[in-house]
C-alpha atoms as a PDB file:
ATOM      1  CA  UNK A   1    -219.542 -55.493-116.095  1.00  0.00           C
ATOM      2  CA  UNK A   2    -220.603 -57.552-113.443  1.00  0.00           C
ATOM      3  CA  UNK A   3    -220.190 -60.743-115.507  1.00  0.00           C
ATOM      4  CA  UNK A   4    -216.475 -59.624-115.944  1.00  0.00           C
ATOM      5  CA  UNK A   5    -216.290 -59.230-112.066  1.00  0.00           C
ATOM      6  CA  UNK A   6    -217.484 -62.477-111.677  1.00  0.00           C
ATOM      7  CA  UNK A   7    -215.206 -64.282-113.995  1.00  0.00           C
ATOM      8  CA  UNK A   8    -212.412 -62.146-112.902  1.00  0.00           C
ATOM      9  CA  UNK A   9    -212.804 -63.217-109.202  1.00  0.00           C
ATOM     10  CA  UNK A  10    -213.609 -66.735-110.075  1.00  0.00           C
ATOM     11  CA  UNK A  11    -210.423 -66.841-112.296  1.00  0.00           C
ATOM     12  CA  UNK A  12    -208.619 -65.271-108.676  1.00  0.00           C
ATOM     13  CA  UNK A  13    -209.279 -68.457-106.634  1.00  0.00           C
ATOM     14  CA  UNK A  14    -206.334 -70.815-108.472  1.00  0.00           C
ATOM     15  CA  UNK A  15    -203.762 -68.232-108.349  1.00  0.00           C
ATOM     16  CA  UNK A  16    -204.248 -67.591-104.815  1.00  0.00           C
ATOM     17  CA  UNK A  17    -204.174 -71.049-103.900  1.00  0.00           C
ATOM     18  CA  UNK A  18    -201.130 -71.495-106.024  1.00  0.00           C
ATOM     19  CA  UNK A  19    -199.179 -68.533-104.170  1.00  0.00           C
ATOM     20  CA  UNK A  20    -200.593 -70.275-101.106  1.00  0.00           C
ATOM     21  CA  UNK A  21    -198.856 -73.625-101.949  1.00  0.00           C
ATOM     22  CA  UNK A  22    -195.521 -71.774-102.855  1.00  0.00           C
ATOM     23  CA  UNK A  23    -195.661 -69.704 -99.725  1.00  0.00           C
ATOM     24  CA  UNK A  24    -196.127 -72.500 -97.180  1.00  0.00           C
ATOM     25  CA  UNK A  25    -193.558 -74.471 -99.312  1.00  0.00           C
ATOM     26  CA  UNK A  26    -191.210 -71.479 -98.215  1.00  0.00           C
ATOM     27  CA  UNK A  27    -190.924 -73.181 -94.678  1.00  0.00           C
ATOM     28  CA  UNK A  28    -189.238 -76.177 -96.103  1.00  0.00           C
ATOM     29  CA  UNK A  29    -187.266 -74.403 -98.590  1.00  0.00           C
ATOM     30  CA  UNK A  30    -185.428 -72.671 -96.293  1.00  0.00           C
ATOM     31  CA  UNK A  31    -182.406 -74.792 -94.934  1.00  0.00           C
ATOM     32  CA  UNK A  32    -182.367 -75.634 -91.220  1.00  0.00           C
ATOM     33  CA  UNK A  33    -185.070 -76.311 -88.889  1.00  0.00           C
ATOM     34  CA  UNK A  34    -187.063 -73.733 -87.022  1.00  0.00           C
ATOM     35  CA  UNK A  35    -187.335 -75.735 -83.747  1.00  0.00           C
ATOM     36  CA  UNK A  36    -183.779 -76.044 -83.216  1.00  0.00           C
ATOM     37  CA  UNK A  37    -183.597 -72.244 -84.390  1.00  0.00           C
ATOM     38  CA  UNK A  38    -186.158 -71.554 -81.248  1.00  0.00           C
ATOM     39  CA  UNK A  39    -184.388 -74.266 -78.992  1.00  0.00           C
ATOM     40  CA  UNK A  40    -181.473 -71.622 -78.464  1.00  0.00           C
ATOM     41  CA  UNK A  41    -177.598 -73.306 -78.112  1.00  0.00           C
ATOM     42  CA  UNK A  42    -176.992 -77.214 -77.152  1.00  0.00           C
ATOM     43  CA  UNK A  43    -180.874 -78.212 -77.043  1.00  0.00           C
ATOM     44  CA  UNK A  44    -181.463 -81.845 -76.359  1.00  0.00           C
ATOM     45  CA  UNK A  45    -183.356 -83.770 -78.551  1.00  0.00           C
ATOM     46  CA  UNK A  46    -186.478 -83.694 -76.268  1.00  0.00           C
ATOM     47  CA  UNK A  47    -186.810 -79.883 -76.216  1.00  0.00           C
ATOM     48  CA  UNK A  48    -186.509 -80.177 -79.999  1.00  0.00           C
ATOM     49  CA  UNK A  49    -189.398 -82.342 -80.554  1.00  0.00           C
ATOM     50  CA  UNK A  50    -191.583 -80.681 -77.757  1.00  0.00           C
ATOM     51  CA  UNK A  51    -190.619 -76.959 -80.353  1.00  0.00           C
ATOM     52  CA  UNK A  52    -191.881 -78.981 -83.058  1.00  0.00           C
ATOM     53  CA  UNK A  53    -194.939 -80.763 -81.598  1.00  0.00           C
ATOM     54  CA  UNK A  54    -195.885 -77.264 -80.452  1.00  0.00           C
ATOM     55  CA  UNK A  55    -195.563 -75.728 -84.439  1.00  0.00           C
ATOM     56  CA  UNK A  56    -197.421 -78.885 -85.844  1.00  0.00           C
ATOM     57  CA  UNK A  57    -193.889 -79.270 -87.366  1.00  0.00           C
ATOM     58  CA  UNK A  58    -194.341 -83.509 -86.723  1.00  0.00           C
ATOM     59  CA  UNK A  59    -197.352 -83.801 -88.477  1.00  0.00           C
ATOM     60  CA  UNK A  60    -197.182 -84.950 -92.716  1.00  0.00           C
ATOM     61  CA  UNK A  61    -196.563 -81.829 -94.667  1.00  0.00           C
ATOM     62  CA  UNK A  62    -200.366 -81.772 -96.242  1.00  0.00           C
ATOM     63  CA  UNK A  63    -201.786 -82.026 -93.175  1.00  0.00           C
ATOM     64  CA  UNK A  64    -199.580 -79.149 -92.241  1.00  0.00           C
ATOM     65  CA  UNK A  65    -200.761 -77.154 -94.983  1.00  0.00           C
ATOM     66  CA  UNK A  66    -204.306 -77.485 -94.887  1.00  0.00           C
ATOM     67  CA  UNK A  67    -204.074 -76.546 -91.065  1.00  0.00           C
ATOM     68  CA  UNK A  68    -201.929 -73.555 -92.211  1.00  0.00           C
ATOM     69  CA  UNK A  69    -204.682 -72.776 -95.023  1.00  0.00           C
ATOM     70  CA  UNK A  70    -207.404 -73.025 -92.874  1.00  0.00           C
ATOM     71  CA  UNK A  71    -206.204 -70.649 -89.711  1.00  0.00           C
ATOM     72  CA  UNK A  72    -205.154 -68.180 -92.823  1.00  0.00           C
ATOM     73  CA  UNK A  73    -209.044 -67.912 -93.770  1.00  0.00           C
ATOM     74  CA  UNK A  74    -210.102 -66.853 -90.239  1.00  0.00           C
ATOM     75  CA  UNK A  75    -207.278 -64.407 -90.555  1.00  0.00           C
ATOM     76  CA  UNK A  76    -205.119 -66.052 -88.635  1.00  0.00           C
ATOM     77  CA  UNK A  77    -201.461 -66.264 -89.883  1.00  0.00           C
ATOM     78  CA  UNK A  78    -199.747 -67.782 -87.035  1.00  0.00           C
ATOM     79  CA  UNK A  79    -196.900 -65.982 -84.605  1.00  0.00           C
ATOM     80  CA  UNK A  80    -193.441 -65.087 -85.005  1.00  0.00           C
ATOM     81  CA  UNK A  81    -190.966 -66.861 -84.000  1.00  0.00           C
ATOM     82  CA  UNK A  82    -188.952 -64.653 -82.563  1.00  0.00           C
ATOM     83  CA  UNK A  83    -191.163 -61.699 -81.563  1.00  0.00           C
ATOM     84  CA  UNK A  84    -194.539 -63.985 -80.510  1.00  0.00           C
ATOM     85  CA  UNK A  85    -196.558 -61.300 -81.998  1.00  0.00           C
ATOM     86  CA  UNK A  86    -198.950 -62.344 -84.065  1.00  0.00           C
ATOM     87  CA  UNK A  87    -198.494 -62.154 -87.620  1.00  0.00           C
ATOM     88  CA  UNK A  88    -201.506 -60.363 -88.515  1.00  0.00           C
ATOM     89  CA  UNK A  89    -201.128 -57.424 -86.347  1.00  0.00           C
ATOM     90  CA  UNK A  90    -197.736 -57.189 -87.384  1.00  0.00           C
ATOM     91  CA  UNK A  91    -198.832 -57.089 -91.062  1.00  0.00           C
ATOM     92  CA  UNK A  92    -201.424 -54.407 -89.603  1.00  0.00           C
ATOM     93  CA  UNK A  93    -198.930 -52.132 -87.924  1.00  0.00           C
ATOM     94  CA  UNK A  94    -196.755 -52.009 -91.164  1.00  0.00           C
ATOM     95  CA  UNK A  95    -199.480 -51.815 -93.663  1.00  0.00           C
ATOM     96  CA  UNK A  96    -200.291 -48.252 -93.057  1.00  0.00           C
ATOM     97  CA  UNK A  97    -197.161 -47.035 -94.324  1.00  0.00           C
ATOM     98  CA  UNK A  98    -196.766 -49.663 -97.499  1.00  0.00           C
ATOM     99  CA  UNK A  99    -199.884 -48.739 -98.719  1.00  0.00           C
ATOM    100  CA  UNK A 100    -199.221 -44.869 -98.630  1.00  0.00           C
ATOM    101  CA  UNK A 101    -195.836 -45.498-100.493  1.00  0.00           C
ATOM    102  CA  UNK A 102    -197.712 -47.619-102.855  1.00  0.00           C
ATOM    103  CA  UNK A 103    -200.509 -44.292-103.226  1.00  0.00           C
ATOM    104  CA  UNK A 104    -197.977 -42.018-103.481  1.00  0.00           C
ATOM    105  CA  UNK A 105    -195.357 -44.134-106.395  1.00  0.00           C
ATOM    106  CA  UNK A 106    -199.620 -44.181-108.465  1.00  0.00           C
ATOM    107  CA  UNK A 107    -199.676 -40.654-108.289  1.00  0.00           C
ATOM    108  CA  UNK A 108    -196.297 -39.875-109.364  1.00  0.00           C
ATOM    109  CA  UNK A 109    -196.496 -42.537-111.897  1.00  0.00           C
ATOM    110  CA  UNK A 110    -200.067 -41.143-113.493  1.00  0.00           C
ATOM    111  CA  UNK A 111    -199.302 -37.353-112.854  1.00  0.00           C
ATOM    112  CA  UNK A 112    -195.554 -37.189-114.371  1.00  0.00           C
ATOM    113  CA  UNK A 113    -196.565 -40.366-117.180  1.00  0.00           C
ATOM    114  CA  UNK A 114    -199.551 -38.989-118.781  1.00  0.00           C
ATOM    115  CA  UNK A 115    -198.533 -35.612-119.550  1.00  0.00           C
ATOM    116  CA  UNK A 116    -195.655 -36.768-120.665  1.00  0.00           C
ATOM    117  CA  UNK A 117    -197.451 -39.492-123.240  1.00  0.00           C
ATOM    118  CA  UNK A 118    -199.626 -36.805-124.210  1.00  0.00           C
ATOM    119  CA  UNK A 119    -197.178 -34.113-125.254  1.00  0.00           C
ATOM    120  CA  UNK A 120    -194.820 -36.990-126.775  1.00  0.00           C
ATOM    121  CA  UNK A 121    -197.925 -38.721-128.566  1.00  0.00           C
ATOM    122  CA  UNK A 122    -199.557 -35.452-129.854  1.00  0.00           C
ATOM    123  CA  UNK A 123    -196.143 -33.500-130.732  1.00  0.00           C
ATOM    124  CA  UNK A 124    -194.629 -36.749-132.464  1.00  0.00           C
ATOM    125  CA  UNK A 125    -191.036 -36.253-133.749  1.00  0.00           C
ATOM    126  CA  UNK A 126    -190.775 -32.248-132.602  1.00  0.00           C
ATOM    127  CA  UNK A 127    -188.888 -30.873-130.016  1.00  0.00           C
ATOM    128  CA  UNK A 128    -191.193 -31.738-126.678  1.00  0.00           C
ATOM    129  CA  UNK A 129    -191.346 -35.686-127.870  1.00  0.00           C
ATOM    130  CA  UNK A 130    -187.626 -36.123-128.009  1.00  0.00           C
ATOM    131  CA  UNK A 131    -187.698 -34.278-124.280  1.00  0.00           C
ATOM    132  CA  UNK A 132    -190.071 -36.597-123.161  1.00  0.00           C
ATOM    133  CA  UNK A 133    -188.148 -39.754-124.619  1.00  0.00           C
ATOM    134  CA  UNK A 134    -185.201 -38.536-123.030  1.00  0.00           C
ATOM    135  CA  UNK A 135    -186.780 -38.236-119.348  1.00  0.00           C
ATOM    136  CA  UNK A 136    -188.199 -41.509-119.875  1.00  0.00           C
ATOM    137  CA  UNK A 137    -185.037 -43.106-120.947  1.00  0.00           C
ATOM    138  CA  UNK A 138    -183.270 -41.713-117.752  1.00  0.00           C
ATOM    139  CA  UNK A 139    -186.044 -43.083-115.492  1.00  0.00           C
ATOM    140  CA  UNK A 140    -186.084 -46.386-116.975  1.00  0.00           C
ATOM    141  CA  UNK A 141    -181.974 -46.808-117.112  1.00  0.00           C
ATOM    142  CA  UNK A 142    -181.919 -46.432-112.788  1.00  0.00           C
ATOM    143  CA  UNK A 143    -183.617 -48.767-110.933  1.00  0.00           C
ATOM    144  CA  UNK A 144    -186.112 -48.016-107.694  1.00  0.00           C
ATOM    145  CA  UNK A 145    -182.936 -47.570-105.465  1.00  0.00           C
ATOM    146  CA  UNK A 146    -180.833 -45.719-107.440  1.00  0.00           C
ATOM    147  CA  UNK A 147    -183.175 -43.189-108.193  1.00  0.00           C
ATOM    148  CA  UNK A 148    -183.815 -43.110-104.323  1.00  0.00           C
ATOM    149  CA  UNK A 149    -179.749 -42.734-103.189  1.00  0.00           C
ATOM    150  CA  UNK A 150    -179.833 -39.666-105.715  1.00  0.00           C
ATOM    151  CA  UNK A 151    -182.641 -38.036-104.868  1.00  0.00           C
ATOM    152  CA  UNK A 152    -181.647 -38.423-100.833  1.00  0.00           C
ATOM    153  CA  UNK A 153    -177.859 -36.937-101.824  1.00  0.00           C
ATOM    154  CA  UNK A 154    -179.792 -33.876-103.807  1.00  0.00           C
ATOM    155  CA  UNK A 155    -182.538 -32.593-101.714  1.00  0.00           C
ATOM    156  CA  UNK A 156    -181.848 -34.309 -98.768  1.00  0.00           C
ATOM    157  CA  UNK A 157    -178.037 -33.994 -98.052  1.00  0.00           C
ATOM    158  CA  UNK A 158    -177.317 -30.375-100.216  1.00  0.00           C
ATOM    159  CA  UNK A 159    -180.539 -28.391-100.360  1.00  0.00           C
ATOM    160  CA  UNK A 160    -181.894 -29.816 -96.947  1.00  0.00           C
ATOM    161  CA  UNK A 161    -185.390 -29.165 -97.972  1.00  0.00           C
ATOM    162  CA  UNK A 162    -186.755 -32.935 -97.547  1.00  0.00           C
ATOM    163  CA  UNK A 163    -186.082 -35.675 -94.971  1.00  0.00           C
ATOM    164  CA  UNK A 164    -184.180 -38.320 -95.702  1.00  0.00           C
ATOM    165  CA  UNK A 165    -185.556 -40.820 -93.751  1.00  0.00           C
ATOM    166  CA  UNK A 166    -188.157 -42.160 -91.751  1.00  0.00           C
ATOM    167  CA  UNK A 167    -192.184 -42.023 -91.744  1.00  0.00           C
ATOM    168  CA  UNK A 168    -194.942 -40.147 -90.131  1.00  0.00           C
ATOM    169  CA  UNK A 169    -198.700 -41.643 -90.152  1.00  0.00           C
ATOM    170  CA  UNK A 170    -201.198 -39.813 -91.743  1.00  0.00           C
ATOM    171  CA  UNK A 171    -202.702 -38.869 -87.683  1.00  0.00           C
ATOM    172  CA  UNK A 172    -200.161 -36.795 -86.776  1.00  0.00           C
ATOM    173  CA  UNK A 173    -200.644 -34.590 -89.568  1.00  0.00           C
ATOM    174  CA  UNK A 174    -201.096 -34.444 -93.179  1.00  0.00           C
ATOM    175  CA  UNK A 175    -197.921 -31.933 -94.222  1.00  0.00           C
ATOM    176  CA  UNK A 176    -195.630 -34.331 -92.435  1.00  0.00           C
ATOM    177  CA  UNK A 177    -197.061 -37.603 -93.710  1.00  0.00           C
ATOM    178  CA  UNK A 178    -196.845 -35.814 -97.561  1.00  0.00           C
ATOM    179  CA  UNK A 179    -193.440 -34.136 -96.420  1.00  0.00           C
ATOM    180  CA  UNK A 180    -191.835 -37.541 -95.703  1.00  0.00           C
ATOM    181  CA  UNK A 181    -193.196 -39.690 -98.432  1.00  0.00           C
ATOM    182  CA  UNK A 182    -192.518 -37.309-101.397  1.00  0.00           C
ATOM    183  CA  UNK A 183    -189.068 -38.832-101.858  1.00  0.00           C
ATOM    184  CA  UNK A 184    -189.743 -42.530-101.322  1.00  0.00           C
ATOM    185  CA  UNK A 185    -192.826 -42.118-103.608  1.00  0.00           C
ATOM    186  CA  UNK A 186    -190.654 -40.393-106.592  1.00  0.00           C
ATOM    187  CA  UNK A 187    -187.857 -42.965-106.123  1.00  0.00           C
ATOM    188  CA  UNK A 188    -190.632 -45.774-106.539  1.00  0.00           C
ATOM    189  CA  UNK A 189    -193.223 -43.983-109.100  1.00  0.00           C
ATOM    190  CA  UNK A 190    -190.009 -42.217-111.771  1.00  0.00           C
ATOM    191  CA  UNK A 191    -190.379 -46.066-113.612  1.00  0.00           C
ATOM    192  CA  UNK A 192    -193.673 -47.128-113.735  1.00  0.00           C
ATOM    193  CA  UNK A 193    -194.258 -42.972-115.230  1.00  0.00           C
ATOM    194  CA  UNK A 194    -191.419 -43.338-117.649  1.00  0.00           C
ATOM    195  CA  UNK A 195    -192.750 -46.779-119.030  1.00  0.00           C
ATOM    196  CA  UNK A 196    -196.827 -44.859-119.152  1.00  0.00           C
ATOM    197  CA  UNK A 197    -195.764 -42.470-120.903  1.00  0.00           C
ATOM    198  CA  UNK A 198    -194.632 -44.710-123.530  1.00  0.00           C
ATOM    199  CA  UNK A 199    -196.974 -46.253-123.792  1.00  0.00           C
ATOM    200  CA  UNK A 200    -199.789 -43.497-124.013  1.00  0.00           C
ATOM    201  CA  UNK A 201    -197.232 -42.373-126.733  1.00  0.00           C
ATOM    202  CA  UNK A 202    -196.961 -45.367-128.777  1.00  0.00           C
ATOM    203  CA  UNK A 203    -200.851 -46.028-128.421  1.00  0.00           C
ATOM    204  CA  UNK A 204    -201.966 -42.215-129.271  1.00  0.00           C
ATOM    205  CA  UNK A 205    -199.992 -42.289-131.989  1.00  0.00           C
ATOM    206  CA  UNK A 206    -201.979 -44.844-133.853  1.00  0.00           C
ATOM    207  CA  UNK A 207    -205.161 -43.686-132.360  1.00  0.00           C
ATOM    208  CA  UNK A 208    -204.353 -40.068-134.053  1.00  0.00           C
ATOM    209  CA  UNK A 209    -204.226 -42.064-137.539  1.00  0.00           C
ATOM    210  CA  UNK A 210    -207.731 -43.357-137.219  1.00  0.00           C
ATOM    211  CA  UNK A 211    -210.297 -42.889-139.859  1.00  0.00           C
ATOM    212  CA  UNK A 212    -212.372 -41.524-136.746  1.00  0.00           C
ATOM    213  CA  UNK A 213    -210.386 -38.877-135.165  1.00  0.00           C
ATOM    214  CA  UNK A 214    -209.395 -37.407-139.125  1.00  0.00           C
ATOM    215  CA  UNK A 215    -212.477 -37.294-139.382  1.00  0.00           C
ATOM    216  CA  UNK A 216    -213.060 -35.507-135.843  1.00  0.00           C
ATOM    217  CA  UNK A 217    -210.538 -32.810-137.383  1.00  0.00           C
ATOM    218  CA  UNK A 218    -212.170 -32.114-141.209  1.00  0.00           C
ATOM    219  CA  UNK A 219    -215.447 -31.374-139.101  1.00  0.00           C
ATOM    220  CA  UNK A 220    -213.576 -28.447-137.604  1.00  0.00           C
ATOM    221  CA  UNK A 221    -212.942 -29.832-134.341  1.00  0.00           C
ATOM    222  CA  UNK A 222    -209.891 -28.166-132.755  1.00  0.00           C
ATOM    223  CA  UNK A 223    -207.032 -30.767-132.194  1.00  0.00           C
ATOM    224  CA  UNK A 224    -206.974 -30.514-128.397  1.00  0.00           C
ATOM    225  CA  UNK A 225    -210.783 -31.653-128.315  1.00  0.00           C
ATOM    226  CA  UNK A 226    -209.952 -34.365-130.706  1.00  0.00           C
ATOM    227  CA  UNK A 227    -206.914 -35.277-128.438  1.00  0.00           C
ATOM    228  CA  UNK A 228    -208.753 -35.237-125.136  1.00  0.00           C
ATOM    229  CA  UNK A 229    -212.013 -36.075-126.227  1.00  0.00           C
ATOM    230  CA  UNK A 230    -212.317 -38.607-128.878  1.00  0.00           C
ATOM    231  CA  UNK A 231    -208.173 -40.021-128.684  1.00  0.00           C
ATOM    232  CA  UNK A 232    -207.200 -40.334-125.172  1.00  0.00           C
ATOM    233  CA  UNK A 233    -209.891 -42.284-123.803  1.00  0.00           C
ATOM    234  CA  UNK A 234    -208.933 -44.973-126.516  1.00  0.00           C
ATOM    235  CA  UNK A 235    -205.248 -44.422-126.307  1.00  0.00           C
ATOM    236  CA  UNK A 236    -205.561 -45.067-122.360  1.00  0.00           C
ATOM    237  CA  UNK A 237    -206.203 -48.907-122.604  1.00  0.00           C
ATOM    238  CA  UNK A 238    -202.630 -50.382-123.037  1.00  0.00           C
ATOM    239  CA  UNK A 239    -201.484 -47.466-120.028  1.00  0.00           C
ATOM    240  CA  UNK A 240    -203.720 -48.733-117.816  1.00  0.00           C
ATOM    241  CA  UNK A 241    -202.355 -52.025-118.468  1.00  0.00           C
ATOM    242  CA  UNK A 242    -198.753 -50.996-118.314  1.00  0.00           C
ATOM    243  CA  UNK A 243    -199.227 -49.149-115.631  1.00  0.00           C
ATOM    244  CA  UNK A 244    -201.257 -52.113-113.289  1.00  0.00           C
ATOM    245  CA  UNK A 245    -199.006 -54.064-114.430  1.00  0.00           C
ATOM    246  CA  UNK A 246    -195.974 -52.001-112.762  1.00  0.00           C
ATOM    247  CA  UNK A 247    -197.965 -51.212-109.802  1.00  0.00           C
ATOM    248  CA  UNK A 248    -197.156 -55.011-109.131  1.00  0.00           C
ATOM    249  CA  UNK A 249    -193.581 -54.723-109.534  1.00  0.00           C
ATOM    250  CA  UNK A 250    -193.754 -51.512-107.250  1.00  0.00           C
ATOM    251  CA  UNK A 251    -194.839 -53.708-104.545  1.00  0.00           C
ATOM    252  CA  UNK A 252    -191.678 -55.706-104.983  1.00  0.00           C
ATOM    253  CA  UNK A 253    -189.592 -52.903-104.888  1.00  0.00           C
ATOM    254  CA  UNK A 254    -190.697 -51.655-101.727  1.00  0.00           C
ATOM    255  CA  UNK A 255    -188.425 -53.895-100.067  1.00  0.00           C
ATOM    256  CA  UNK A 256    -185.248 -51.932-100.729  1.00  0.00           C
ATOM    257  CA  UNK A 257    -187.035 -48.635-100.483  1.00  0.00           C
ATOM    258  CA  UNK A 258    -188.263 -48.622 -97.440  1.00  0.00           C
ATOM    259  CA  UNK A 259    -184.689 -50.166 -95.942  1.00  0.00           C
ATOM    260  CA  UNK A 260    -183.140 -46.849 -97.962  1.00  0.00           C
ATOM    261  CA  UNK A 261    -185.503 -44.556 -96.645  1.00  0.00           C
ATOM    262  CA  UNK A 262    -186.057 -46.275 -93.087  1.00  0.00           C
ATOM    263  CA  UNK A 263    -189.268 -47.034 -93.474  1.00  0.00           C
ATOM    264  CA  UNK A 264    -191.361 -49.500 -91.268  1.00  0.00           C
ATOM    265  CA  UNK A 265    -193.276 -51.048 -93.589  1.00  0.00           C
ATOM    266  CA  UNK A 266    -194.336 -54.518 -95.163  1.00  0.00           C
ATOM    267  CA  UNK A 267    -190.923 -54.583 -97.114  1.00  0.00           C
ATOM    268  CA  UNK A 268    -188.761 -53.962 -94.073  1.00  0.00           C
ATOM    269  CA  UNK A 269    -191.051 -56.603 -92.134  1.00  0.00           C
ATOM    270  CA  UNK A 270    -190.505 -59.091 -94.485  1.00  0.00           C
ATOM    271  CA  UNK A 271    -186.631 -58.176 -95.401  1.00  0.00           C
ATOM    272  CA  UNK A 272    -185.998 -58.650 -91.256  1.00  0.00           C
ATOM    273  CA  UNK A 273    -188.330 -61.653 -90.949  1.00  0.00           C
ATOM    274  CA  UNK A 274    -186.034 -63.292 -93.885  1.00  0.00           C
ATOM    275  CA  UNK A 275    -182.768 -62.534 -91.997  1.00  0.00           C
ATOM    276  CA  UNK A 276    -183.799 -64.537 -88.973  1.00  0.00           C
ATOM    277  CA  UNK A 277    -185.929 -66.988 -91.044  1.00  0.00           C
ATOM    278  CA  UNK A 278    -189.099 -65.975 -89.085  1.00  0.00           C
ATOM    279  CA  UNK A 279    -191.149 -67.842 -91.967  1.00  0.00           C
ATOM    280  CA  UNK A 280    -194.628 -67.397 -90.524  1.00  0.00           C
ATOM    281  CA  UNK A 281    -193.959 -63.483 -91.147  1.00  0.00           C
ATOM    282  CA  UNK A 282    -192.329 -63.797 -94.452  1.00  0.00           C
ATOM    283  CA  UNK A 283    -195.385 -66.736 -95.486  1.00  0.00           C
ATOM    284  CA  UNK A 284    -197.686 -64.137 -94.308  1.00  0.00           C
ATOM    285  CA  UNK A 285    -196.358 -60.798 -95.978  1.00  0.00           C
ATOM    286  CA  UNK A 286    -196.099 -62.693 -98.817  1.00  0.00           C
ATOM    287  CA  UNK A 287    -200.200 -63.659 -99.199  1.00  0.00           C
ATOM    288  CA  UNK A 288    -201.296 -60.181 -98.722  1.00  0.00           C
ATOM    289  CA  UNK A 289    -198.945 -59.135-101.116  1.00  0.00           C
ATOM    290  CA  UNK A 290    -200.470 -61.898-103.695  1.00  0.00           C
ATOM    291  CA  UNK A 291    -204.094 -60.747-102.581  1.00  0.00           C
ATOM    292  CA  UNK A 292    -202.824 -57.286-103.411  1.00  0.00           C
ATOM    293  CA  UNK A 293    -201.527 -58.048-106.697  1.00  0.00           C
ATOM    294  CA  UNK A 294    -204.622 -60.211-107.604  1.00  0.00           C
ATOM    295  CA  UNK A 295    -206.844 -56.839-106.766  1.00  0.00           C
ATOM    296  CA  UNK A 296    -204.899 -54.845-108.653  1.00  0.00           C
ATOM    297  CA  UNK A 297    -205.450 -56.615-111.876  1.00  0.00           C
ATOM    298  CA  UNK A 298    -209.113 -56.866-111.197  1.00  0.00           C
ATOM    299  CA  UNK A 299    -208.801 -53.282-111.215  1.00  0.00           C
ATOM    300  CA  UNK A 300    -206.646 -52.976-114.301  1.00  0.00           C
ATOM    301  CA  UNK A 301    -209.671 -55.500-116.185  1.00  0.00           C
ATOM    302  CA  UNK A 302    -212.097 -53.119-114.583  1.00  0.00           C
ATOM    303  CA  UNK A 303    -210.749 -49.821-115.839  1.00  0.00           C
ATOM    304  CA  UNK A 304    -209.866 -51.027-119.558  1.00  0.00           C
ATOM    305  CA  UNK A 305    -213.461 -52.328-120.004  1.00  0.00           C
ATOM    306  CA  UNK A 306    -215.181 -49.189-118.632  1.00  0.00           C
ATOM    307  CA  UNK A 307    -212.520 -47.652-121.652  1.00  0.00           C
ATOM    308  CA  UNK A 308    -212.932 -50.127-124.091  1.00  0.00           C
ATOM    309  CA  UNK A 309    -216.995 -51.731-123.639  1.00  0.00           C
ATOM    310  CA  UNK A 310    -215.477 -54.570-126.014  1.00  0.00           C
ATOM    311  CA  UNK A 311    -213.484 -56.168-123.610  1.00  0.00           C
ATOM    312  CA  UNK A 312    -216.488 -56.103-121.474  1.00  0.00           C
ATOM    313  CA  UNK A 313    -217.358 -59.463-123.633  1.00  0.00           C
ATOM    314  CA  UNK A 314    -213.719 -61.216-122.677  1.00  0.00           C
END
């Protein structure tokens, strides 16, 4: 295991100075220039270059980014533009309530998903399995904020038993925090549990047709220790996977979640930041996100070769 983690980090460094590349290379993407942005209405062309002498905007573009590269590994992402708050507190103040959606879409996804793989997997072609395909066909034909709008019009707007909007930190109590992200979390966690639990289908299904686990059952075994015992732990691999792999995507989606549920998160930073092409905050959001993603596959490589020691050799 620790060899993995060491080629697994290694194999990190690239990608992240990849994203790094494309994120700086948002700044001159974006049309216009930020100095005259800052300069306000009729600027002369002095105030102009003293904006961009002050941004390191006159200096070649490498040397730009290597300056930019460097103050990002002391942790320091620059300002905003528009707020002068620097981008890493920003990021700071926001993260809090990203990272609780992001807990809370996990849980749905594992605790509605993997019952439902199981029942679907085990009970293949009877009554519970075309139930289960069913609930994850509905999940998977509405996207993140679909699922969201209904679920505020049902048990916000007609039964009144959940808020609609807005988030409370963790400090001020743990019923409200729950109480206010059980909505958000469903609307993000309904897709990434409809596509596990196809996947722990598909994969217990041709785990229950192994030589080993018929063999599990002529010994006597009853089929619910063969299922849990000897079947799931094999079967769990490609979920694992599916599932890391849509915790990703989650943190994409966050962006129109949190502006449907009004939360103040990295999503809503980075949706405003992008409106008034505050590009420090939008390079920034977008490298933690990256780091994020990278993490969560380390994970995901992590959990299927404590499942699987084979892979441990990869």
């Amino acid at each position: 295991m620790g060899k993995l983690l060491r080629h697994r980090i290694l194999a990190m460094i690239p990608v992240l100075f990849l994203v790094s590349i494309l994120a700086f290379s948002l700044v001159q993407l974006v049309p216009g220039d930020p100095a005259v942005t800052l300069a306000g209405d009729s600027p002369s062309a002095a105030q102009i270059a003293a904006i961009r002498a002050q941004l390191g905007l006159d200096h070649p573009l490498i040397s730009q980014f290597f300056r930019w590269l460097g103050s990002v590994f002391t942790g320091d992402f620059g300002v905003s533009l528009f707020s002068s708050q620097p981008v890493g507190e920003a990021i700071m103040q926001r993260l809090p309530a990203t990272l609780s959606l992001i807990v809370g879409a996990l849980i749905v996804g594992v605790v509605i998903g993997l019952p439902l793989g199981v029942i679907a997997g085990s009970q293949r072609g009877r009554w519970p399995d075309r139930i289960a395909g069913s609930i994850s066909s509905v999940s998977l034909a509405a996207p993140s904020y679909v699922i969201g709008l209904v679920l505020i019009i049902v048990f916000a707007t007609k039964l009144n038993i959940l808020p609609a909007s807005g988030y409370v930190p963790i400090a001020d109590g743990f019923g409200l925090w729950l109480r206010q992200l059980i909505l958000p979390s469903l609307a993000l966690g309904l897709v990434p549990a409809a596509i596990l639990a196809r996947q722990i289908r598909s994969a217990l299904i041709g785990v229950m047709a192994q030589d080993y686990t018929r063999t599990a059952r002529a010994k006597g075994l009853r089929g619910p220790v063969v299922l849990l015992k000897h079947a799931l732990k094999n079967a769990a691999v490609p979920g694992v996977t599916a599932l890391g792999t849509q915790m990703a995507v989650v943190i994409g989606s966050t962006v129109l979640v949190e502006q449907i549920f009004g939360i103040q998160g990295l999503g809503d930073l980075a949706y405003n930041a992008a409106l008034q092409r505050d590009m420090p905050v939008v390079q920034g959001v977008v490298l933690v996100c990256a780091v994020a993603v990278q993490f969560i596959n380390l994970g995901v490589d992590l959990m299927c070769a404590w499942l699987n020691p084979k892979l441990r050799q990869a």
